[in-house]
Protein backbone atom coordinates (compact mmCIF):
# COMPACT_ATOMS: atom_id res chain seq x y z
CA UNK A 1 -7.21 5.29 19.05
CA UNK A 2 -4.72 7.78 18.14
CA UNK A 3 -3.80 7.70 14.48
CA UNK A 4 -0.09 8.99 13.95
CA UNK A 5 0.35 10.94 10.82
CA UNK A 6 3.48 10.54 9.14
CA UNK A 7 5.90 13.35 7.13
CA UNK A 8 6.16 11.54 4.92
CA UNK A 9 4.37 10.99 1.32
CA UNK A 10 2.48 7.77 1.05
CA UNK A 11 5.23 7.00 -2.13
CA UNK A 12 8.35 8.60 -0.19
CA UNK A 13 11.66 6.70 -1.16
CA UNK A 14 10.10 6.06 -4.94
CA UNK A 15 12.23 7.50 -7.75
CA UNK A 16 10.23 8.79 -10.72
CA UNK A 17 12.51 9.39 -14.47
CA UNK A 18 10.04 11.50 -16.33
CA UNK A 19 10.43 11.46 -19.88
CA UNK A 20 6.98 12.80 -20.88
CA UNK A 21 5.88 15.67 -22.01
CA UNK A 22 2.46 18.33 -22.47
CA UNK A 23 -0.79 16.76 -20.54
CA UNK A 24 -1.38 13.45 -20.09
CA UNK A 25 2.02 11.64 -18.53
CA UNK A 26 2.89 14.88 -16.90
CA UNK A 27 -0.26 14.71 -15.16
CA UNK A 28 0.71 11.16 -14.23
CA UNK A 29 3.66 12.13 -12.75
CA UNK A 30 2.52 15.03 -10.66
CA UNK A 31 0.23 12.86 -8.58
CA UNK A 32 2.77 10.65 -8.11
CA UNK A 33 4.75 13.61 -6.74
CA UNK A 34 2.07 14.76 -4.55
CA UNK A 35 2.11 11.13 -3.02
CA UNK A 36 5.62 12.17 -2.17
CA UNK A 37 7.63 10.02 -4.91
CA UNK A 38 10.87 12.04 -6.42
CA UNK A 39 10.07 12.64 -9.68
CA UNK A 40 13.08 14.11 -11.88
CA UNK A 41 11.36 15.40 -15.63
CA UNK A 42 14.27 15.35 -18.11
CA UNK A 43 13.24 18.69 -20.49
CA UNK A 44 15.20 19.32 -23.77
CA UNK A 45 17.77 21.64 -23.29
CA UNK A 46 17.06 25.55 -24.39
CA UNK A 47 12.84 24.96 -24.48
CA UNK A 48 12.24 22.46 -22.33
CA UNK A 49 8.47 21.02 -21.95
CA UNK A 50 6.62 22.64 -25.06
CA UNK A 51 3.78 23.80 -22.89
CA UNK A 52 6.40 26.48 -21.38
CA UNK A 53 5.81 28.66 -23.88
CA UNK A 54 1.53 27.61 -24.13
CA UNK A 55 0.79 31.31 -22.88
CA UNK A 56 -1.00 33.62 -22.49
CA UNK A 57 -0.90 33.58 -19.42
CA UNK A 58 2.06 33.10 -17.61
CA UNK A 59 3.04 33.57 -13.84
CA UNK A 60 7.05 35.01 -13.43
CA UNK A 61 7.65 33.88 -16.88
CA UNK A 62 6.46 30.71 -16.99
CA UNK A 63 3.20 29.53 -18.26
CA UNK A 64 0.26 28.66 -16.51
CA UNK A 65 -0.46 25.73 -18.49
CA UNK A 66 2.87 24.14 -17.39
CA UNK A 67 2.40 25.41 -13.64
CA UNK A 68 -0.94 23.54 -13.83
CA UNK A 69 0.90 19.72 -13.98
CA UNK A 70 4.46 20.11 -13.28
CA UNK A 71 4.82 20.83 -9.22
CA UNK A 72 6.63 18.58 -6.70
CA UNK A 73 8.99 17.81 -9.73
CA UNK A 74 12.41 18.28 -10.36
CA UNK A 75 14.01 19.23 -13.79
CA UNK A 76 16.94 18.24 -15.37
CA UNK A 77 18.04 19.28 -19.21
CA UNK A 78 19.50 16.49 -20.90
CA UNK A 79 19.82 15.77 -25.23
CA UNK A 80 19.37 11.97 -25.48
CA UNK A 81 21.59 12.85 -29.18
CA UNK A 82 24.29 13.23 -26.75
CA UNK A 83 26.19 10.47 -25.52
CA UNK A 84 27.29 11.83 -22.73
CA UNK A 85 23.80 13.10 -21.62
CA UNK A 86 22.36 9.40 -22.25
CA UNK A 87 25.34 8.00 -20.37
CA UNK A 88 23.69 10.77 -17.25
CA UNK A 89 20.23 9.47 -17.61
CA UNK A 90 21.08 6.28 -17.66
CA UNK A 91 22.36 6.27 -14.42
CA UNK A 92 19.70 8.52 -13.17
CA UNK A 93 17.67 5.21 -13.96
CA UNK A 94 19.58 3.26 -12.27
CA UNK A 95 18.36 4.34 -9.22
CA UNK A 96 14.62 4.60 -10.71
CA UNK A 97 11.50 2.75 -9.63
CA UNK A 98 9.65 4.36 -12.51
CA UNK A 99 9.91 5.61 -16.23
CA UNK A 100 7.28 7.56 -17.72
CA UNK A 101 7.61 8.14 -21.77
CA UNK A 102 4.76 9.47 -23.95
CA UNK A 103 7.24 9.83 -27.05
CA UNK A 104 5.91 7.92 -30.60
CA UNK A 105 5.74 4.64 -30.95
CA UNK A 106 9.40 3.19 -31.39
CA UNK A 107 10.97 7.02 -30.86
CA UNK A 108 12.81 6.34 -28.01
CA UNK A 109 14.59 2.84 -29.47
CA UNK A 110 17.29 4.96 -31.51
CA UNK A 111 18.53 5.93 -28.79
CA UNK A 112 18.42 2.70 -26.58
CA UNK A 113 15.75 3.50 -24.15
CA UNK A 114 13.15 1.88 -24.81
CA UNK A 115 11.48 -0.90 -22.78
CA UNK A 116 13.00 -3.69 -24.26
CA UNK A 117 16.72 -1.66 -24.41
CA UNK A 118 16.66 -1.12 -20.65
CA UNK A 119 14.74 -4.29 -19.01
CA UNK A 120 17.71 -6.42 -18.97
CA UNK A 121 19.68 -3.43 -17.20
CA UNK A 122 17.40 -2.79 -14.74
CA UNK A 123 14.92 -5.27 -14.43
CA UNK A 124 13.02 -4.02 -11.33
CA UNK A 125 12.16 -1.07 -13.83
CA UNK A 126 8.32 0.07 -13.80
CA UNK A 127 8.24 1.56 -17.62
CA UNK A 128 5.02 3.43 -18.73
CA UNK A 129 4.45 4.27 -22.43
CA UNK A 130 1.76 6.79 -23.34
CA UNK A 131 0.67 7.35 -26.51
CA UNK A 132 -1.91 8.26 -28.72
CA UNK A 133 -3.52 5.02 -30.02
CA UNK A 134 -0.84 2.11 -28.61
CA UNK A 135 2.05 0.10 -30.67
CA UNK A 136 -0.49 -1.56 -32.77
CA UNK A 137 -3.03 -1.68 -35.03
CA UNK A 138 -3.40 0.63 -37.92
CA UNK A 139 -3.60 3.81 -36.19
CA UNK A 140 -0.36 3.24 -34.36
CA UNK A 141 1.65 6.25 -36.14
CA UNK A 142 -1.01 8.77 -35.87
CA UNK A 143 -0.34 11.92 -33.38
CA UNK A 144 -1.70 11.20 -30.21
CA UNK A 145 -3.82 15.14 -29.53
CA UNK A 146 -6.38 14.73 -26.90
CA UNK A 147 -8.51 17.01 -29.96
CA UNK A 148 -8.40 14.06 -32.55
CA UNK A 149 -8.91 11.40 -30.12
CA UNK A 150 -12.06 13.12 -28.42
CA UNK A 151 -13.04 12.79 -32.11
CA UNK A 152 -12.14 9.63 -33.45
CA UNK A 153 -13.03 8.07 -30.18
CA UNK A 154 -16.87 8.85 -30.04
CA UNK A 155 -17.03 11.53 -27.12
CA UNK A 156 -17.44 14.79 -29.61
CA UNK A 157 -20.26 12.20 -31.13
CA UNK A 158 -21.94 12.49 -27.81
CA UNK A 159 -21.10 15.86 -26.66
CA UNK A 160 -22.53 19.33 -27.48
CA UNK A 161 -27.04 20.81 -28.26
CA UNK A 162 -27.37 18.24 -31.28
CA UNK A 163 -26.46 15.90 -33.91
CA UNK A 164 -25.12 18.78 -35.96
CA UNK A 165 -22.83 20.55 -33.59
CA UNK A 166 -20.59 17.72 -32.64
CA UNK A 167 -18.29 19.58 -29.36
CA UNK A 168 -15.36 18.47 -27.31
CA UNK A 169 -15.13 18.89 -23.37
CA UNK A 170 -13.51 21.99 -21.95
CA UNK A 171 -10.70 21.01 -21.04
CA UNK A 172 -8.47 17.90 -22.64
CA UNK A 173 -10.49 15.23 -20.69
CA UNK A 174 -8.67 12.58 -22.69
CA UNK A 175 -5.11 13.77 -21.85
CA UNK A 176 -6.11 13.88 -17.74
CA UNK A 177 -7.97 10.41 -17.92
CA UNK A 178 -4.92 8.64 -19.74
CA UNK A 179 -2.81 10.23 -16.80
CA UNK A 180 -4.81 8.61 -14.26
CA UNK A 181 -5.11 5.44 -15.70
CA UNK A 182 -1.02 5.57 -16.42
CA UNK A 183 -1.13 6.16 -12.60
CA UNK A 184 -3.69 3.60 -11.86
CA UNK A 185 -1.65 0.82 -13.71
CA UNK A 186 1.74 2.26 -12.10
CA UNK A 187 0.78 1.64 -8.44
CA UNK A 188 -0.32 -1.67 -9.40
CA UNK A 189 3.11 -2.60 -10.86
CA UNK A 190 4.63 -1.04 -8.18
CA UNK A 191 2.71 -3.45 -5.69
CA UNK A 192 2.92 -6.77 -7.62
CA UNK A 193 7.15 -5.89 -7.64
CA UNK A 194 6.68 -6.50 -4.17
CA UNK A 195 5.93 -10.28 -4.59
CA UNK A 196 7.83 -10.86 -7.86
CA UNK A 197 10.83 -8.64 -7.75
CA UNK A 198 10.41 -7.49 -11.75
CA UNK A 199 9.60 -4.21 -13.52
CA UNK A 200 7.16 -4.68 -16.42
CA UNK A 201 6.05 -2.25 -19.74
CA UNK A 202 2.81 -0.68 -19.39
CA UNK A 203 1.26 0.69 -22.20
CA UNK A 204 -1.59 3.32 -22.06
CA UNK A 205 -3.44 4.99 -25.26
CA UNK A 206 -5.18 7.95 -25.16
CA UNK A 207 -7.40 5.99 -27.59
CA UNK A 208 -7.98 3.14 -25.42
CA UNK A 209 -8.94 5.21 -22.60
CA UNK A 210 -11.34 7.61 -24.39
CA UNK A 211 -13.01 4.17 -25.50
CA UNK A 212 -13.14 3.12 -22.14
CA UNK A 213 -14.48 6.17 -20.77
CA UNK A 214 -17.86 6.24 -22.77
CA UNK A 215 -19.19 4.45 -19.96
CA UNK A 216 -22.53 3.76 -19.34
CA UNK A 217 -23.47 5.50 -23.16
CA UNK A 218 -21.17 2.93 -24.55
CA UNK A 219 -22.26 -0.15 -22.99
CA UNK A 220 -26.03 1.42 -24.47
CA UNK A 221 -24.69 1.26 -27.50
CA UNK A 222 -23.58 -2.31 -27.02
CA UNK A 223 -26.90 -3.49 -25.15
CA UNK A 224 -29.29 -1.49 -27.66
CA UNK A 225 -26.79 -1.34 -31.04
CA UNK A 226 -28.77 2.29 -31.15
CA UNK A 227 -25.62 4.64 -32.10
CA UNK A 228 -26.49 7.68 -29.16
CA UNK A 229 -26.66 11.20 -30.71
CA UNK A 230 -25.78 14.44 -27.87
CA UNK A 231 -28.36 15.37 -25.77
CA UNK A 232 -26.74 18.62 -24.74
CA UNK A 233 -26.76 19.29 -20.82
CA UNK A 234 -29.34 16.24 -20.28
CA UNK A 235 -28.80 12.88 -19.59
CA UNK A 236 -29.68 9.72 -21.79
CA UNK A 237 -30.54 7.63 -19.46
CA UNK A 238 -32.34 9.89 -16.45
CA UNK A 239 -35.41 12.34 -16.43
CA UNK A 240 -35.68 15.20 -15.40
CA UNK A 241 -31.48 15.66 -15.30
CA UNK A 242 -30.46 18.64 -16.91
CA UNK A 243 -30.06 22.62 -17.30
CA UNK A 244 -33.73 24.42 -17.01
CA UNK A 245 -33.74 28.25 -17.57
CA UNK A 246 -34.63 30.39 -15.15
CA UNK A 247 -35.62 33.85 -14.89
CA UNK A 248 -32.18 35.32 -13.91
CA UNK A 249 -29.65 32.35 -15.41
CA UNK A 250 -29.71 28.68 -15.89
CA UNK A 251 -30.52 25.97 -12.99
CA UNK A 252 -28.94 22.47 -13.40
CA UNK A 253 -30.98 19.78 -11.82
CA UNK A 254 -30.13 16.18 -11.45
CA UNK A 255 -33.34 14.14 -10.39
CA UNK A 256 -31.98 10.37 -9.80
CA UNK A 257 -34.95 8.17 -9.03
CA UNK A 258 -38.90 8.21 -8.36
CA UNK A 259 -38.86 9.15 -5.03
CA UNK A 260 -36.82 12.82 -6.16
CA UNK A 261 -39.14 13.09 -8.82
CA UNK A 262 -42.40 13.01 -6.73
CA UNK A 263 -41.06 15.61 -4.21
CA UNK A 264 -39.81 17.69 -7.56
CA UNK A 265 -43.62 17.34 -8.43
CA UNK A 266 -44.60 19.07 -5.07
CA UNK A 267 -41.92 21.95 -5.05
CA UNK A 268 -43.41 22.81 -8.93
CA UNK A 269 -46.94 22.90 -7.46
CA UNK A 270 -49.72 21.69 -9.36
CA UNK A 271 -49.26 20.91 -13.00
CA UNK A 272 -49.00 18.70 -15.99
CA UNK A 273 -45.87 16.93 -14.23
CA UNK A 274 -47.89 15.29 -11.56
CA UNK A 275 -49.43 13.09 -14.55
CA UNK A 276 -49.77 9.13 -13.95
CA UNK A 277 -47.37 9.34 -17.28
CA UNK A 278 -44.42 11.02 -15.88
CA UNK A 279 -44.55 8.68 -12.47
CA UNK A 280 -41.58 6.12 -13.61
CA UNK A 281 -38.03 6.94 -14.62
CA UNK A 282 -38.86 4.58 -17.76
CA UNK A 283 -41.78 6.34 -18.47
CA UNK A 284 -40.40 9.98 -18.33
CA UNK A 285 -37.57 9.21 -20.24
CA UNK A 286 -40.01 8.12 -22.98
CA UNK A 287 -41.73 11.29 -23.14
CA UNK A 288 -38.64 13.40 -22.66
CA UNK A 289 -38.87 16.22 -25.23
CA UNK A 290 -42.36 16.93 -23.37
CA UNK A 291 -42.23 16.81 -19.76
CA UNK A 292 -38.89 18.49 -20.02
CA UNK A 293 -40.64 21.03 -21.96
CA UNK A 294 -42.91 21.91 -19.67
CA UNK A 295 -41.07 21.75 -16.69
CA UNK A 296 -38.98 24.33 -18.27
CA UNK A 297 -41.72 26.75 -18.92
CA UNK A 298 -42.35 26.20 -14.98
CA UNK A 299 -38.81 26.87 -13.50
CA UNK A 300 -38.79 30.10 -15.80
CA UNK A 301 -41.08 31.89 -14.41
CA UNK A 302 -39.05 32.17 -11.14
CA UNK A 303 -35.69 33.21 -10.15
CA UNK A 304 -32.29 30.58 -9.49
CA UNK A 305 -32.36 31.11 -5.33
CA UNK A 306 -35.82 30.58 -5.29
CA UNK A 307 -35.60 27.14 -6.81
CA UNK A 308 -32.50 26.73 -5.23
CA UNK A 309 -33.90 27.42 -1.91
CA UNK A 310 -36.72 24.85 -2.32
CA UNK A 311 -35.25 22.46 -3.88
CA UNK A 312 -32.09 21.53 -1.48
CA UNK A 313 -34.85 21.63 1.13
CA UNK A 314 -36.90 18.74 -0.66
CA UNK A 315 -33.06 17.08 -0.78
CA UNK A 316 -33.32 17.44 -4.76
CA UNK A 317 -30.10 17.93 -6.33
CA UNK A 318 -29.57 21.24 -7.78
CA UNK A 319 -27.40 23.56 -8.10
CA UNK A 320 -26.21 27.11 -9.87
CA UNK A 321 -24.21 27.09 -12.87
CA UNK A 322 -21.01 28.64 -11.44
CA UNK A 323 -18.22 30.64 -13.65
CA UNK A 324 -14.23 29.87 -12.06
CA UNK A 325 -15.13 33.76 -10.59
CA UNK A 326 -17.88 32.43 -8.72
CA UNK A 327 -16.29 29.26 -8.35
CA UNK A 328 -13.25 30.79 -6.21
CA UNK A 329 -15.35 32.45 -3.54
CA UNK A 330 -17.25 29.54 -3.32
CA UNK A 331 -17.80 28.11 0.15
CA UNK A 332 -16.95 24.78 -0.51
CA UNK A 333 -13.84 25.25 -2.14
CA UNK A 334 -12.68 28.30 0.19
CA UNK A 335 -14.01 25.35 3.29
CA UNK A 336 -11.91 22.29 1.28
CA UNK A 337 -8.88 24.58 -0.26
CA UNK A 338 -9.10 23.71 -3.50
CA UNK A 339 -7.50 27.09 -4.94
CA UNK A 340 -4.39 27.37 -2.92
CA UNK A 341 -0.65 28.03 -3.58
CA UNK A 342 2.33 26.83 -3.77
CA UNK A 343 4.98 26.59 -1.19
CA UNK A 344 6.48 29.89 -1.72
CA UNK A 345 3.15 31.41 -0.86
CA UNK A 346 2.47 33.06 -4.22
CA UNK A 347 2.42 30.69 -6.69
CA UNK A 348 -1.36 29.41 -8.01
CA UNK A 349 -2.57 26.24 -7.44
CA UNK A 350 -5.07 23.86 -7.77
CA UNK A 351 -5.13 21.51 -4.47
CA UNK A 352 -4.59 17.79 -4.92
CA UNK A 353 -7.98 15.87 -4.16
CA UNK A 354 -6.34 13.08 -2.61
CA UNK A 355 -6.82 13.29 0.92
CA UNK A 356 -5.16 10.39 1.96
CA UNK A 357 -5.53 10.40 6.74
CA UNK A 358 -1.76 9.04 7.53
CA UNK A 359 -0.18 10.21 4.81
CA UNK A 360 -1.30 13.35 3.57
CA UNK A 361 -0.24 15.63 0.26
CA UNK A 362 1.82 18.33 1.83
CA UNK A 363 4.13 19.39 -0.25
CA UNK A 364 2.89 21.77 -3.38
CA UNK A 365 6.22 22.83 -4.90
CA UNK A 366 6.28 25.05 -7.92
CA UNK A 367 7.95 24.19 -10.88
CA UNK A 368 11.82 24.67 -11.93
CA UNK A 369 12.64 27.89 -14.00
CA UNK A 370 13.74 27.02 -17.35
């Protein structure tokens, strides 16, 4: 069967009114561009998007921070103190599917466009709120920084070598999962208009989301009521899965069940780790601090490749511990295009990974100059 393609954007003829601003609803709104909806951000006028001037670095003047969740968008500078610039978004909106806003709680109601202000105008309106911790309870007022809520919301509690050195993620993990999780809910309102005919308020914390991401570690806090304390680069749950030195760098290894763990034991050789002990997941997760011990002083004595070698060919997970230098030339991104560029051939860019067969991302379409 021959399976047409189409130009077109999975979300082509969808109008996006982008109101937000920094990381997470911009990053909402970009995939939604790169599934082909028009997305028109509204910047202030004279700055713009605050993250235009987060630089060092910045490509032809404008930062790489903003370059890195602002594509396939189009920008228009409006002051919402301004009559006449409200009276312009408005109708803007009136040909909208979707709002995105990730202004305070309430902020937006001076001016009359907030959810409740605009449903009865356009009641097929899809209206998504970001913010920090939600419209209630008693953190409601409190800045919404991915920093604070990677805090307050138990993942820096979980994160870095020990108890003492509490550590967020790399990048703002909290911002990016709110974004898809804005975008989740969106294309879910988006399909449920199709039966109904009505718009509906969606509201997305960073908070929430943060809480919701814990996972598996949460729901062992729930199951056990054992508060979990970091384990640096292993895993609570899973033995041996984890960094092991080497003698030229660091190896991470990710050993997910009995059978890995007995061919593990053969590409080691003989040694302590073939004990009847170690022969369950439940039982080497008891005696973590020493079988990870001594598998450590094993893997040292060798070099990364030659683990590397023998473990892929025992189908053990592993793999090198790559820096973004290493990680451009590497095969699998050069194979899958993951570091590309925009559509004037010179602008960075990191590739969508939706790679959707009819309907395709296409279109990578740099930002608007300020």
């Amino acid at each position: 069967m021959t399976i047409m393609k189409s130009l077109d954007g999975a979300l082509s003829g969808v109008r996006v009114i982008d109101l937000s601003r920094i990381l997470a609803g911009p990053t909402c709104t970009q995939i939604l561009g790169d599934l082909g909806a028009e997305v028109i951000k509204i910047e202030k006028p004279g700055t713009g998007d605050d993250t235009r001037a987060w630089g060092p670095p910045y490509w032809d003047h404008t930062s790489a921070y903003f370059l890195s969740v602002n594509r396939n968008k189009d920008s228009r500078f409006l002051d919402f103190a301004l009559a006449a610039d409200r009276q312009k978004l408005l109708e803007l909106i009136r040909d909208a599917d979707i709002l995105v806003e990730n202004f305070k709680t309430d902020d937006l109601k001076r001016f009359g466009l907030d959810y409740q202000s605009l449903a009865p105008q356009f009641p097929r309106l899809i209206y998504c709120s970001i913010t920090g911790f939600g419209s209630t309870g008693p953190y409601k007022d409190l800045p919404g920084y991915d920093a604070l809520v990677q805090a307050m919301g138990g993942l820096m509690s979980i994160t870095g070598p020990n108890a003492e050195t509490p550590t967020k993620v790399g990048v703002a993990i909290t911002d990016l999962i709110s974004g898809l999780y804005a975008g989740t809910g969106i294309l879910a309102a988006l399909h449920e208009r199709q039966r109904s005919g009505l718009g509906q308020h969606l509201e997305i914390a960073l908070f929430d989301c943060q809480v919701a991401s814990l996972a598996n570690v949460g729901m062992n806090f729930l199951v056990s009521g054992k508060s979990p304390t970091p384990l640096g680069n292993h895993h609570p749950s899973i033995v041996p899965y984890g960094t092991y030195p080497c003698a030229d760098g660091t190896l991470m290894l990710a050993v997910g069940n009995d059978q890995q763990y007995q061919r593990l034991c053969q590409v080691l050789g003989a040694g302590p780790w073939n004990s009847n002990q170690y022969q369950t997941n439940r039982d080497r997760v008891e005696h973590r601090q020493v079988l990870e011990a001594i598998i450590a002083e094993r893997t040292r004595t060798e070099k990364i490749d030659y683990w590397l070698s023998r473990l892929q060919a025992a189908k053990i997970p592993a793999g090198p511990i790559q820096s973004l230098a290493q990680l451009k030339s590497d095969p699998q991104v050069l194979a899958r295009q993951l570091f590309t560029t925009m559509d004037d051939g010179k602008t960075p860019c990191i590739a969508s990974p939706l790679r959707l067969s009819r309907t395709p991302v296409r279109k990578y379409r740099a930002p608007r100059k300020l």
